[in-house]
C-alpha atoms as a PDB file:
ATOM      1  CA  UNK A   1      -5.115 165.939 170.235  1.00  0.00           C
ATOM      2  CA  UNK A   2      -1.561 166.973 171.650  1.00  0.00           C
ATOM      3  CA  UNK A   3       1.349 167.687 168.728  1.00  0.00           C
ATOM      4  CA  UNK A   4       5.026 168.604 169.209  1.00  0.00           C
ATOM      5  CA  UNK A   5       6.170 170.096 166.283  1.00  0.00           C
ATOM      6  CA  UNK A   6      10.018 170.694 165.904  1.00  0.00           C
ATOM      7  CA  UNK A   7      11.670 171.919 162.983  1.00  0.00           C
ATOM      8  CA  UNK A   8      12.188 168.496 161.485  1.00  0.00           C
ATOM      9  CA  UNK A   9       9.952 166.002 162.877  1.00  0.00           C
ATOM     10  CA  UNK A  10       6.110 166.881 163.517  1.00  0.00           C
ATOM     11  CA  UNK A  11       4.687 164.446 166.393  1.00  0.00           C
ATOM     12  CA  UNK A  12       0.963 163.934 167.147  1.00  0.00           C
ATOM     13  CA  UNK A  13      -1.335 161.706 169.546  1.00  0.00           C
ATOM     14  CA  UNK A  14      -4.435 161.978 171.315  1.00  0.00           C
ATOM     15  CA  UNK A  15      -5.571 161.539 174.535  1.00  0.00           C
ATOM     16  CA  UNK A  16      -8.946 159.701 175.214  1.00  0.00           C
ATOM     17  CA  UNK A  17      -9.398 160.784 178.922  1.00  0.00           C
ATOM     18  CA  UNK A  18      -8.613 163.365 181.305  1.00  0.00           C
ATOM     19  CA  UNK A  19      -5.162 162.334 182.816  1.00  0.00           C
ATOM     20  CA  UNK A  20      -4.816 160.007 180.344  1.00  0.00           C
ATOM     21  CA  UNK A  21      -1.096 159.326 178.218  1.00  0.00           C
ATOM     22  CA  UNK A  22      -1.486 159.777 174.535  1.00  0.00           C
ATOM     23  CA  UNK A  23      -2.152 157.510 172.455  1.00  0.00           C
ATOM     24  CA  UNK A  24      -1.914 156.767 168.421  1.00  0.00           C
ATOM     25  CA  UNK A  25       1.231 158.595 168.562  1.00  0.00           C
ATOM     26  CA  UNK A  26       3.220 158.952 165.167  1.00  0.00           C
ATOM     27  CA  UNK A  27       5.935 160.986 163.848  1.00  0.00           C
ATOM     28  CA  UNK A  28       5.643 163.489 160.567  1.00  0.00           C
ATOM     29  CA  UNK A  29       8.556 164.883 158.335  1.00  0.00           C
ATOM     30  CA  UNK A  30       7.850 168.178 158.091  1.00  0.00           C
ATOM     31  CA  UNK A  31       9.223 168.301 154.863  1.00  0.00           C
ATOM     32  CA  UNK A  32       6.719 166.551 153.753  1.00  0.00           C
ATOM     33  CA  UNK A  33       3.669 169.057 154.347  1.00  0.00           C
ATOM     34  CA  UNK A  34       3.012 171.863 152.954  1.00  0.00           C
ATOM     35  CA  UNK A  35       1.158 173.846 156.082  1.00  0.00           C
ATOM     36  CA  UNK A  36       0.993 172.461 159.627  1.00  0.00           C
ATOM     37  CA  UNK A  37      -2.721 172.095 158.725  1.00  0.00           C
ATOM     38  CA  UNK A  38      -2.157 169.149 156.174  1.00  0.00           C
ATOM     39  CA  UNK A  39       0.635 167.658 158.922  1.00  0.00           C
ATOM     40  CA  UNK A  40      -2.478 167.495 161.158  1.00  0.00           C
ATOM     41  CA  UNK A  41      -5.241 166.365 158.582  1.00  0.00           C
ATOM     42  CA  UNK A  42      -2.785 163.554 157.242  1.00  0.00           C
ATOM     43  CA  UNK A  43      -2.274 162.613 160.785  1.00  0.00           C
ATOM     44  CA  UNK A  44      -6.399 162.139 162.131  1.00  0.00           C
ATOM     45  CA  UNK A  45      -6.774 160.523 158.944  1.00  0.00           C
ATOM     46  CA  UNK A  46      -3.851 158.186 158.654  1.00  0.00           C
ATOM     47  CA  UNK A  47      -2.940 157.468 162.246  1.00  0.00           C
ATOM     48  CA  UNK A  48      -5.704 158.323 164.535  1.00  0.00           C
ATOM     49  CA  UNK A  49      -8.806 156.482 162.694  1.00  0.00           C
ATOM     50  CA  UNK A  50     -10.340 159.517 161.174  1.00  0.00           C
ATOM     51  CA  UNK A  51     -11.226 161.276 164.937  1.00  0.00           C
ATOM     52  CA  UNK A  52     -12.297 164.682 165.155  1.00  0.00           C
ATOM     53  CA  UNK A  53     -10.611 165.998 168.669  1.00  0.00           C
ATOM     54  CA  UNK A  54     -12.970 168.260 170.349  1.00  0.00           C
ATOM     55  CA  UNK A  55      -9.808 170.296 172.317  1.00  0.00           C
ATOM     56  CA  UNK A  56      -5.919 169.984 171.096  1.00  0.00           C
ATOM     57  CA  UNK A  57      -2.612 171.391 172.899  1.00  0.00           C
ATOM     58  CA  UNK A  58      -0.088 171.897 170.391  1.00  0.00           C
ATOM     59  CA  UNK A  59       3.555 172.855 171.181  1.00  0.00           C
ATOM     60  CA  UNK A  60       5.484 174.633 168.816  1.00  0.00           C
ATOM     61  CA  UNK A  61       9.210 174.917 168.039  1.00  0.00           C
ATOM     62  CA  UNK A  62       9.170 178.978 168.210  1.00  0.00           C
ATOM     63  CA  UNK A  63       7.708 182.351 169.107  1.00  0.00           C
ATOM     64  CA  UNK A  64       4.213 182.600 169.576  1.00  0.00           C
ATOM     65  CA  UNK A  65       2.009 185.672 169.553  1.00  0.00           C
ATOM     66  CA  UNK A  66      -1.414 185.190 170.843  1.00  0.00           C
ATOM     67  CA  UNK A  67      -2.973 182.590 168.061  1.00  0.00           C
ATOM     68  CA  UNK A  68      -0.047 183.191 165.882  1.00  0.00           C
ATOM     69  CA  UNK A  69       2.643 181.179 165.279  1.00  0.00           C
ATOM     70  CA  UNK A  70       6.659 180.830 163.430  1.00  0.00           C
ATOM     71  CA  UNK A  71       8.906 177.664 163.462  1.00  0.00           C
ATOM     72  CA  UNK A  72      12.573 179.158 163.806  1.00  0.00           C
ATOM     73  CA  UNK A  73      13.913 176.116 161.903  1.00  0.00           C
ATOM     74  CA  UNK A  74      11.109 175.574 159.172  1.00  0.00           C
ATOM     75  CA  UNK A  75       8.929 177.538 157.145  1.00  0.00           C
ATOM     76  CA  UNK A  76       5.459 176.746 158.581  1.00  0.00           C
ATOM     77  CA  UNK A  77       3.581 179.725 159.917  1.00  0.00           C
ATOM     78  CA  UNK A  78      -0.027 180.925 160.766  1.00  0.00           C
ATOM     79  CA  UNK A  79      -3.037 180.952 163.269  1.00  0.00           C
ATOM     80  CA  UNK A  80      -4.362 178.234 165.395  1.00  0.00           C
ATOM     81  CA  UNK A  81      -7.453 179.249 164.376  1.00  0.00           C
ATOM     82  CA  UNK A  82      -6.866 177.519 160.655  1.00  0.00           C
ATOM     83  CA  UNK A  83      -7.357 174.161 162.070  1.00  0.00           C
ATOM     84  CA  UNK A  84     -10.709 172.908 162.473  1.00  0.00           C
ATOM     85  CA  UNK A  85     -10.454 172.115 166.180  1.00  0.00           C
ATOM     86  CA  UNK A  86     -13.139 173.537 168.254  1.00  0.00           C
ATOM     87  CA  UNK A  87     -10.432 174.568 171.155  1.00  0.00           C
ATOM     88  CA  UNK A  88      -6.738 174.538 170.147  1.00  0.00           C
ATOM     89  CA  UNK A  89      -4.151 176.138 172.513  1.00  0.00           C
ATOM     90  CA  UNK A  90      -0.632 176.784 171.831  1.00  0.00           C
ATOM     91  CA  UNK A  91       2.500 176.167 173.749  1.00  0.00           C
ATOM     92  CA  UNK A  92       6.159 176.839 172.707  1.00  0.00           C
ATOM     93  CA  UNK A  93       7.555 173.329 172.719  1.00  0.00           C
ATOM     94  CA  UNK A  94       9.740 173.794 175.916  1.00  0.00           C
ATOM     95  CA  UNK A  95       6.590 175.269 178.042  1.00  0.00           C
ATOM     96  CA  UNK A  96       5.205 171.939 176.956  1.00  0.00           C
ATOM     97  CA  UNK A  97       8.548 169.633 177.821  1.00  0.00           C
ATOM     98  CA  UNK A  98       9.049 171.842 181.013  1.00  0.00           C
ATOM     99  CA  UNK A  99       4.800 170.978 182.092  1.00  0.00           C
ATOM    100  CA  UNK A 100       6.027 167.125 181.631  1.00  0.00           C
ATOM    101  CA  UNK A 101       8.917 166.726 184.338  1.00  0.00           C
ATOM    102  CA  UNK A 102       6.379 166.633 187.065  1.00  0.00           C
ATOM    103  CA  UNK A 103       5.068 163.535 185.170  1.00  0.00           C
ATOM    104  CA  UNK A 104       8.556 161.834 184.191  1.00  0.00           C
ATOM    105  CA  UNK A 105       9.399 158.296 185.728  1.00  0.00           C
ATOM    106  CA  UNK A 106      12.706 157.977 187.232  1.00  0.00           C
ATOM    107  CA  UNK A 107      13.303 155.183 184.171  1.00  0.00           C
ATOM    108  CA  UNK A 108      13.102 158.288 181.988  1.00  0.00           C
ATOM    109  CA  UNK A 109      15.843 160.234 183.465  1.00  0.00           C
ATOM    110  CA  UNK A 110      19.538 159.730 183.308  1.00  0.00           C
ATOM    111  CA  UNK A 111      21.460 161.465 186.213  1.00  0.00           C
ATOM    112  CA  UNK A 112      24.467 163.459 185.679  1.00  0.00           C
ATOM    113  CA  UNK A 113      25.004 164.997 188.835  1.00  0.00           C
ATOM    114  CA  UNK A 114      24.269 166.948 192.401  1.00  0.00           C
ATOM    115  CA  UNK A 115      21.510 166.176 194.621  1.00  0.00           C
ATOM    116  CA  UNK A 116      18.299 164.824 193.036  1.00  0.00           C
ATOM    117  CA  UNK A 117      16.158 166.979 191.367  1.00  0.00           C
ATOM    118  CA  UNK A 118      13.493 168.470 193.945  1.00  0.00           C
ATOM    119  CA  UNK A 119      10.642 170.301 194.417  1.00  0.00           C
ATOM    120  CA  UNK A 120      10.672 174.123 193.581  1.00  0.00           C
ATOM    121  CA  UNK A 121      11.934 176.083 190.087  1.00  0.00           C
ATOM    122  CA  UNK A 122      12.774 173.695 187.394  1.00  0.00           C
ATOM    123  CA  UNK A 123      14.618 174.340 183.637  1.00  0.00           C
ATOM    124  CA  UNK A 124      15.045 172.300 180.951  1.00  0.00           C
ATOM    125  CA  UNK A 125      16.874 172.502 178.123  1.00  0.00           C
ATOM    126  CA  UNK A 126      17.939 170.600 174.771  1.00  0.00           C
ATOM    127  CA  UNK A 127      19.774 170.776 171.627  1.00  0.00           C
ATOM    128  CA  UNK A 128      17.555 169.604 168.692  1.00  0.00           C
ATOM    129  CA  UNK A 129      17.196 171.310 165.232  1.00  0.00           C
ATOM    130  CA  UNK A 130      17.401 174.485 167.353  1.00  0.00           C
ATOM    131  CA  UNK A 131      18.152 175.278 170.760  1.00  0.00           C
ATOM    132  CA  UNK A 132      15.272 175.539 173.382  1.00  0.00           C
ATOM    133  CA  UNK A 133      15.162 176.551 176.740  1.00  0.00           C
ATOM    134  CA  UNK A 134      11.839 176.714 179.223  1.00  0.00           C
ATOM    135  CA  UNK A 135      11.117 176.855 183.062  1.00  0.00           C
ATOM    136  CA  UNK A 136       8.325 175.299 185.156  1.00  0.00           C
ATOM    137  CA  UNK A 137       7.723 177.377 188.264  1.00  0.00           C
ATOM    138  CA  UNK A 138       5.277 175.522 191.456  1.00  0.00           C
ATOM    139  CA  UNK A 139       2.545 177.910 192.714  1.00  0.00           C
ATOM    140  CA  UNK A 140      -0.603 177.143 194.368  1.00  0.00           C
ATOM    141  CA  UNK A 141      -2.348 176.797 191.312  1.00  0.00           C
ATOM    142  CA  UNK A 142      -0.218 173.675 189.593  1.00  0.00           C
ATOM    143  CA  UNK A 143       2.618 174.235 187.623  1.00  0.00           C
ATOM    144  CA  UNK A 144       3.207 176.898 185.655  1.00  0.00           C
ATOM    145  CA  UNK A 145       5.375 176.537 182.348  1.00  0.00           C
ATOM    146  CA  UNK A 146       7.539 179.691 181.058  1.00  0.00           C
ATOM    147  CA  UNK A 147       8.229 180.143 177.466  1.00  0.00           C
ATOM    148  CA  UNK A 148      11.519 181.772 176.552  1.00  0.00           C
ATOM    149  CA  UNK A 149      14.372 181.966 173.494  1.00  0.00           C
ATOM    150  CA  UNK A 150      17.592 181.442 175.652  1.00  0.00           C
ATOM    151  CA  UNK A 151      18.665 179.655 172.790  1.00  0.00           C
ATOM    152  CA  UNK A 152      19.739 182.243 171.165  1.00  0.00           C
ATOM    153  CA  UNK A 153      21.831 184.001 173.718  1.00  0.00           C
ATOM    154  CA  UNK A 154      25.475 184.610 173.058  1.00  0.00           C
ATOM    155  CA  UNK A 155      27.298 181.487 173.320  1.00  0.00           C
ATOM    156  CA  UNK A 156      29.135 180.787 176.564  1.00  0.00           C
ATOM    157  CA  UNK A 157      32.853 180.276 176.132  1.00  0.00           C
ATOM    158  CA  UNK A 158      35.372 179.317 178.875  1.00  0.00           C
ATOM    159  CA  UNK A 159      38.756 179.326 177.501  1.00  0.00           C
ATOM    160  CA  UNK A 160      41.087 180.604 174.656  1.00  0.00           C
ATOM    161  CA  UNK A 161      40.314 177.274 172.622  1.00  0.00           C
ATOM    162  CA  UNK A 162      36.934 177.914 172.888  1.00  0.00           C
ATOM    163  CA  UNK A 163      37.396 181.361 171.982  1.00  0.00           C
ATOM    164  CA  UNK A 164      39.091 180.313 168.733  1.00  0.00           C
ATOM    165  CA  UNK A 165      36.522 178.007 168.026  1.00  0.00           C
ATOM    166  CA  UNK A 166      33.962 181.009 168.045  1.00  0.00           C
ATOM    167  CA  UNK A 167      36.595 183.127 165.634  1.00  0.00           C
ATOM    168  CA  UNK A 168      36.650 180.134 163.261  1.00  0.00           C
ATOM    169  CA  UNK A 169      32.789 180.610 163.404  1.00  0.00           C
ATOM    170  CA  UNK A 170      32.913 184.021 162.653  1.00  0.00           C
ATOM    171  CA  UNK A 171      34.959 183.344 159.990  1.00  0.00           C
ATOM    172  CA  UNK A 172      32.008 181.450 158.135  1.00  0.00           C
ATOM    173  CA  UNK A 173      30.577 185.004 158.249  1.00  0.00           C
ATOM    174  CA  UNK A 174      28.266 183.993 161.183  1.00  0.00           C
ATOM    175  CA  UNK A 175      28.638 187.421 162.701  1.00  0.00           C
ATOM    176  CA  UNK A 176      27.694 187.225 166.218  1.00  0.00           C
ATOM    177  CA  UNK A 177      28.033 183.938 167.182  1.00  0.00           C
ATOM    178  CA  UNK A 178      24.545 182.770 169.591  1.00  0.00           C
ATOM    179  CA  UNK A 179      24.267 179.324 171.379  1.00  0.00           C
ATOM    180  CA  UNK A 180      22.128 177.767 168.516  1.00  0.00           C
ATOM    181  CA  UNK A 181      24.806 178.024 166.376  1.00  0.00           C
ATOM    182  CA  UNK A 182      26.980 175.684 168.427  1.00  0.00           C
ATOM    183  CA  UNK A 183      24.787 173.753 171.186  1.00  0.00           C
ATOM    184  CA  UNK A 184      22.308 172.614 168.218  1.00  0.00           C
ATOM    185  CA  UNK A 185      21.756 169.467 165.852  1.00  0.00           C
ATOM    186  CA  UNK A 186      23.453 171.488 163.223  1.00  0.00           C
ATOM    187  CA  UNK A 187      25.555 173.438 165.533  1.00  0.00           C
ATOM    188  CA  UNK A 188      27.565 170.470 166.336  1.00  0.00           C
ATOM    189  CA  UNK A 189      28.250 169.610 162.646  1.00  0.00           C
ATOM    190  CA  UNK A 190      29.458 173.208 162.659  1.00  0.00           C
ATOM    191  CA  UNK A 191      31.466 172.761 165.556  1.00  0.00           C
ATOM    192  CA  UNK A 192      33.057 170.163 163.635  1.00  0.00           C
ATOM    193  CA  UNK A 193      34.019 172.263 160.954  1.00  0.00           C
ATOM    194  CA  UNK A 194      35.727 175.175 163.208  1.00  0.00           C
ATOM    195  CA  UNK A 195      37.553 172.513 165.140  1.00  0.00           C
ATOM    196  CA  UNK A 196      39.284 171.212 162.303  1.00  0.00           C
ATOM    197  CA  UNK A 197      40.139 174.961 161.423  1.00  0.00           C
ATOM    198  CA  UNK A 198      41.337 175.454 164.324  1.00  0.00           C
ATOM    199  CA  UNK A 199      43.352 172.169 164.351  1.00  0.00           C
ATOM    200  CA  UNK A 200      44.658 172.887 160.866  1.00  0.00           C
ATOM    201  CA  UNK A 201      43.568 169.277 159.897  1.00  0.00           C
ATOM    202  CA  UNK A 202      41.136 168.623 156.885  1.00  0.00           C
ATOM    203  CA  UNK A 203      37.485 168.055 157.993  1.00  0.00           C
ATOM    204  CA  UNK A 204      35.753 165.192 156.527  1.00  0.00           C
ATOM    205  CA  UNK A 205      32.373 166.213 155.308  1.00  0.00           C
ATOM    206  CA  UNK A 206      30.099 164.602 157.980  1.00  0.00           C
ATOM    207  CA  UNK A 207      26.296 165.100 159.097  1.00  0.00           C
ATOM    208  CA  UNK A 208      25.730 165.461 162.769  1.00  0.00           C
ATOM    209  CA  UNK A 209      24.516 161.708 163.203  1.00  0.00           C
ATOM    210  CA  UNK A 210      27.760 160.896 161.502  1.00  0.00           C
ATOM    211  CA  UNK A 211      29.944 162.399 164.000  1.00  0.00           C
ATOM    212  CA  UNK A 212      28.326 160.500 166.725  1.00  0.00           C
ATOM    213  CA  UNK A 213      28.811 157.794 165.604  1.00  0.00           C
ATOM    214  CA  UNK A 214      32.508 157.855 164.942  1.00  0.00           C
ATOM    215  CA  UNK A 215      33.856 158.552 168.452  1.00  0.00           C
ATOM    216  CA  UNK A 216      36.536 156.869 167.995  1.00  0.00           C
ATOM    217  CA  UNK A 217      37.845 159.211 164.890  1.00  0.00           C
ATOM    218  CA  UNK A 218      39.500 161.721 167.089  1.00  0.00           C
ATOM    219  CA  UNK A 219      37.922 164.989 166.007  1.00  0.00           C
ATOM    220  CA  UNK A 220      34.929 163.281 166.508  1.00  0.00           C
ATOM    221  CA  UNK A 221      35.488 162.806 170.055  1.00  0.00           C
ATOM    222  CA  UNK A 222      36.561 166.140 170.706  1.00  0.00           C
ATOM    223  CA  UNK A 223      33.764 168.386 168.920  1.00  0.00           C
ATOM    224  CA  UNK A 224      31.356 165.984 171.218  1.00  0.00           C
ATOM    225  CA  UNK A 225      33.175 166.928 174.337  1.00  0.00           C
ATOM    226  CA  UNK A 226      33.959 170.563 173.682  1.00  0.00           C
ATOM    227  CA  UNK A 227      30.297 170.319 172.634  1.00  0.00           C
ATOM    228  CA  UNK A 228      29.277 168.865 176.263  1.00  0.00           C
ATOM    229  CA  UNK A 229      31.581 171.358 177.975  1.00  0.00           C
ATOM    230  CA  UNK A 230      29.641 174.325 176.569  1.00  0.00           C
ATOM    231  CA  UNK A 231      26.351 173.076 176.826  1.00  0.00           C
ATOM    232  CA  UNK A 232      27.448 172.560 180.714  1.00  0.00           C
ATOM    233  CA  UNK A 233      28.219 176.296 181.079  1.00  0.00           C
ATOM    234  CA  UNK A 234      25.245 177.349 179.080  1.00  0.00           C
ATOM    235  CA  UNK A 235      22.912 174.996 181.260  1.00  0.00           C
ATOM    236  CA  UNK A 236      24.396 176.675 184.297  1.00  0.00           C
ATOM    237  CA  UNK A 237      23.718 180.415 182.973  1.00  0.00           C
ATOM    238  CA  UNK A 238      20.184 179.093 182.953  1.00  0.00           C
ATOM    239  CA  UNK A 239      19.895 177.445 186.025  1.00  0.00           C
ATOM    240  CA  UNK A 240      21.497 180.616 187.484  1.00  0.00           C
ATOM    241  CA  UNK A 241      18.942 183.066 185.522  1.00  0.00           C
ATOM    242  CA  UNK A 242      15.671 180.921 186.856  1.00  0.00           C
ATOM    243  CA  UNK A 243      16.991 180.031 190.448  1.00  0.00           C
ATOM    244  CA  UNK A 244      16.371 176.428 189.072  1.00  0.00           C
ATOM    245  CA  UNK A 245      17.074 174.908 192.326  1.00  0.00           C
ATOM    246  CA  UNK A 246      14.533 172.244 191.810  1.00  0.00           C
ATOM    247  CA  UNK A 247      16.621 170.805 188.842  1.00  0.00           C
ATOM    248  CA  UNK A 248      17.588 171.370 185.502  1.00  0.00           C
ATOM    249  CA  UNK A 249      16.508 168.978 182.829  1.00  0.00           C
ATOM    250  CA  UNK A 250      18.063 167.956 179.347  1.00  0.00           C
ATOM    251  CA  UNK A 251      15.963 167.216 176.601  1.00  0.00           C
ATOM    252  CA  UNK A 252      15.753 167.716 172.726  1.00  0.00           C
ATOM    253  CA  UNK A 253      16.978 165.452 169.856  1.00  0.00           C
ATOM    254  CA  UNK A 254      20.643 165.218 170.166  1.00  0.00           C
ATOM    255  CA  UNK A 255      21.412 163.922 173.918  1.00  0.00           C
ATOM    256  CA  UNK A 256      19.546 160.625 173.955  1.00  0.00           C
ATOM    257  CA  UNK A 257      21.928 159.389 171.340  1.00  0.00           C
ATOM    258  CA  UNK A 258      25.086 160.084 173.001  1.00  0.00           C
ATOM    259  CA  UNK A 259      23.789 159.211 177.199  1.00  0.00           C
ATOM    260  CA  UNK A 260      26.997 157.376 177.706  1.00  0.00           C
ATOM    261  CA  UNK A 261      29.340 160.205 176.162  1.00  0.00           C
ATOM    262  CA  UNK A 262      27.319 162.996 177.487  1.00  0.00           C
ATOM    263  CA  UNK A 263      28.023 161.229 181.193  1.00  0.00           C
ATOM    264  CA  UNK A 264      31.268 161.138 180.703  1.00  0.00           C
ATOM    265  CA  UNK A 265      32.252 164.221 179.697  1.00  0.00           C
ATOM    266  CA  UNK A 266      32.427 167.864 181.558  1.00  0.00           C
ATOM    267  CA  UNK A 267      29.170 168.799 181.763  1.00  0.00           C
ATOM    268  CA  UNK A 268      28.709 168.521 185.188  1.00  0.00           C
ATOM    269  CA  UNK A 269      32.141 169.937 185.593  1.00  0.00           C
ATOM    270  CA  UNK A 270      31.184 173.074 183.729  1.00  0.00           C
ATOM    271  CA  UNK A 271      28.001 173.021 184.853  1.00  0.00           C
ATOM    272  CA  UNK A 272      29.089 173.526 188.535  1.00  0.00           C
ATOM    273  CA  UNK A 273      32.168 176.249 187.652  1.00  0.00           C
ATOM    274  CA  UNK A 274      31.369 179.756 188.372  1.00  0.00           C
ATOM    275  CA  UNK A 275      33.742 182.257 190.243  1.00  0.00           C
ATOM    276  CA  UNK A 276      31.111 183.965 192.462  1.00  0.00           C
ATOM    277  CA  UNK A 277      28.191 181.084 192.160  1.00  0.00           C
ATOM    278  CA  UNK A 278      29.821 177.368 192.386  1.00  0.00           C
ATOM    279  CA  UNK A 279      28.299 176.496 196.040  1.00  0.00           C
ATOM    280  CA  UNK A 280      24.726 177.200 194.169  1.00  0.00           C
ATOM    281  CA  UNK A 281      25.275 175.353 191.026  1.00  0.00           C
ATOM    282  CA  UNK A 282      26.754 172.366 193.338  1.00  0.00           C
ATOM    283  CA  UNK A 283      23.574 172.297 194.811  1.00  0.00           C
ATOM    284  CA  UNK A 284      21.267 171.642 192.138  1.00  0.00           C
ATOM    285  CA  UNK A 285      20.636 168.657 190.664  1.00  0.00           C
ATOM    286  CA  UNK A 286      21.038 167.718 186.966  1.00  0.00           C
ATOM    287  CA  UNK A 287      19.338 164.987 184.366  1.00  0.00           C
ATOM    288  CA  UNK A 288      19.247 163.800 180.895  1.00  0.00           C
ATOM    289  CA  UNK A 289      15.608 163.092 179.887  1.00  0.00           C
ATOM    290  CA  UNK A 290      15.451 159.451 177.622  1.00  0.00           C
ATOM    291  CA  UNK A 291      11.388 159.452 177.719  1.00  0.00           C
ATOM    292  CA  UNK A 292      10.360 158.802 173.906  1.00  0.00           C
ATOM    293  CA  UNK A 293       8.176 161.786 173.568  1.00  0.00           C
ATOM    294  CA  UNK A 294       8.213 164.041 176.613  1.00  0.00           C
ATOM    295  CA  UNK A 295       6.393 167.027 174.995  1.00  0.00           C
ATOM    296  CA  UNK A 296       3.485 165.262 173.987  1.00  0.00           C
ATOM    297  CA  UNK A 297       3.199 164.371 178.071  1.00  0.00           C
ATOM    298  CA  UNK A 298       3.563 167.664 178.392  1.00  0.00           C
ATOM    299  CA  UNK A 299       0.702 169.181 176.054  1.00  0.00           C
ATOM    300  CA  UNK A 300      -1.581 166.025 177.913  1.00  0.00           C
ATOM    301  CA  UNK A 301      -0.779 167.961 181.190  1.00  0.00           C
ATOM    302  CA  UNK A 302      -1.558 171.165 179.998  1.00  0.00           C
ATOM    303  CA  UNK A 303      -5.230 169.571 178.561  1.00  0.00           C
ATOM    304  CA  UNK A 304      -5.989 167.892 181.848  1.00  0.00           C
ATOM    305  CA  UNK A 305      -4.683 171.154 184.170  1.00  0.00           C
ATOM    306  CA  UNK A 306      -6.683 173.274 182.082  1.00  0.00           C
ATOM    307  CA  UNK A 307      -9.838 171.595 180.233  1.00  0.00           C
ATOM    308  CA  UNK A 308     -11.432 170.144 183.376  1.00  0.00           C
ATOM    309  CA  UNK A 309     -14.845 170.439 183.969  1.00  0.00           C
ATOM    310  CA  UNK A 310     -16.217 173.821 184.972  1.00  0.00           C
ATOM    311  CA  UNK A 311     -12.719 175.224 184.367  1.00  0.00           C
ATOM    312  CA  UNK A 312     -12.749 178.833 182.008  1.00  0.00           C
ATOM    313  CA  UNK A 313     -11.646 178.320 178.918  1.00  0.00           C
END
């Protein structure tokens, strides 16, 4: 069994053989269970046929300490050791979307800029109900995913609007203001908000798929650009801190839905600006990932890397 849970959406399949894409996939509200436990006993029973996996990979939207685990963005917590799964492993859920890249077809990315993605230290990146970021590193050994919480760094800013924006969000009593809180699901409904502060216009109350979808209202338009601008310079501090000159990858939630806008816009332009490090960030090559569930590839790679025959456990 492989499972990606986020902090809205809980997604499970299984795979049948070693190498194999997963199968039986279906998607969970987390809302709607209790523990992450019943999430996975509702799924074997309801969407799987009633199998009993005898190994399962399961990424998780936050930290993880040993067999322990905390969403950021949702109240489950515990051990891996609850379920009854004879070997479970856990991944943060970008160490599991970083471990699928290698795996991605070209149909499943959307360029947006500098040389193809290559061979060598890869990030990847993605606003969903939170903010993840992970890096996949080559060695002799396979690929090698690394966890991390760049999310919640302190949000880039590159101009005075930008820095009135974050003062708007302070305002809300925020305190300091981290990327999450902007380059997020939720962070761009907040975005929304400060904008119209800023603006001195009235802000119509609107959810984040709302605002999406009215690009043509112009505050909508510009909280999803200033929105693409700062995810460009944050996606840059990240390619910077990994040396991620084999590519750096968008994922999460919130892109897919906006590929057109999200090509048109500054990223790339941001992505690229640095005073000291623009040659560098020219150089590496950015994408937009559109595959339907690219963690769940991910926690399959991890199974087949790693539960081979004769390999430790």
């Amino acid at each position: 069994m492989v499972a990606d849970i986020g902090g809205t959406n809980a997604r499970f399949g299984l795979v049948t053989a070693s190498g194999a894409a997963p199968s039986h996939v279906a998607v969970l509200p987390g809302a709607g269970y209790a523990t992450l436990g019943d999430a996975v006993s509702a799924y074997l029973a309801e969407h799987a046929g009633g199998a009993r996996p005898g190994a399962a990979c399961l990424a998780v939207a936050g930290p993880i300490d040993g067999d322990r685990y905390r969403l950021t963005n949702a109240p489950w917590a515990g051990s891996i050791r609850d379920l009854d799964v004879p070997y479970a492993k856990l991944l943060n859920d970008f160490e599991a979307l970083a471990l699928s890249l290698p795996h991605l077809r070209a149909s499943e990315l959307v360029p947006l800029g500098g040389p193809e993605p290559s061979y060598g230290v890869k990030a990847v990146l993605g606003p969903g109900t939170g903010l993840g970021v992970g890096g996949l590193v080559p060695t002799d050994h396979g690929w090698v995913p690394l966890p991390g919480e760049g999310g919640h760094v302190i949000v880039p800013t590159a101009d005075d609007r930008e820095l009135e924006v974050v003062r708007a969000l302070r305002a809300e009593g925020l305190g300091p203001v981290v990327a999450e809180h902007v380059l997020s699901g939720p962070g761009l409904a907040r975005l929304y908000r400060a904008l119209a502060r800023v603006n001195g216009v009235a802000a119509a109350p609107l959810a984040t798929s709302e605002i999406v979808a009215r690009l043509d209202d112009p505050l909508c338009a510009e909280t999803v650009e200033v929105f693409c601008g700062m995810l460009g310079s944050f996606a840059g501090n990240v390619a910077l801190t990994l040396g991620a000159r084999g590519g750096v990858y968008l994922g999460g939630g919130v892109l897919p839905r906006i590929v057109e806008r999200v090509c048109a816009s500054n990223f790339r332009a941001r992505f690229a600006t640095n005073p000291d490090m623009s040659d560098y960030l020219a150089g590496i090559g950015t994408a937009l990932i559109v595959a339907p569930q690219p963690a769940l590839t991910g926690a399959a790679a991890w199974l087949t890397q790693h539960l081979t025959p004769g390999t430790p456990r």
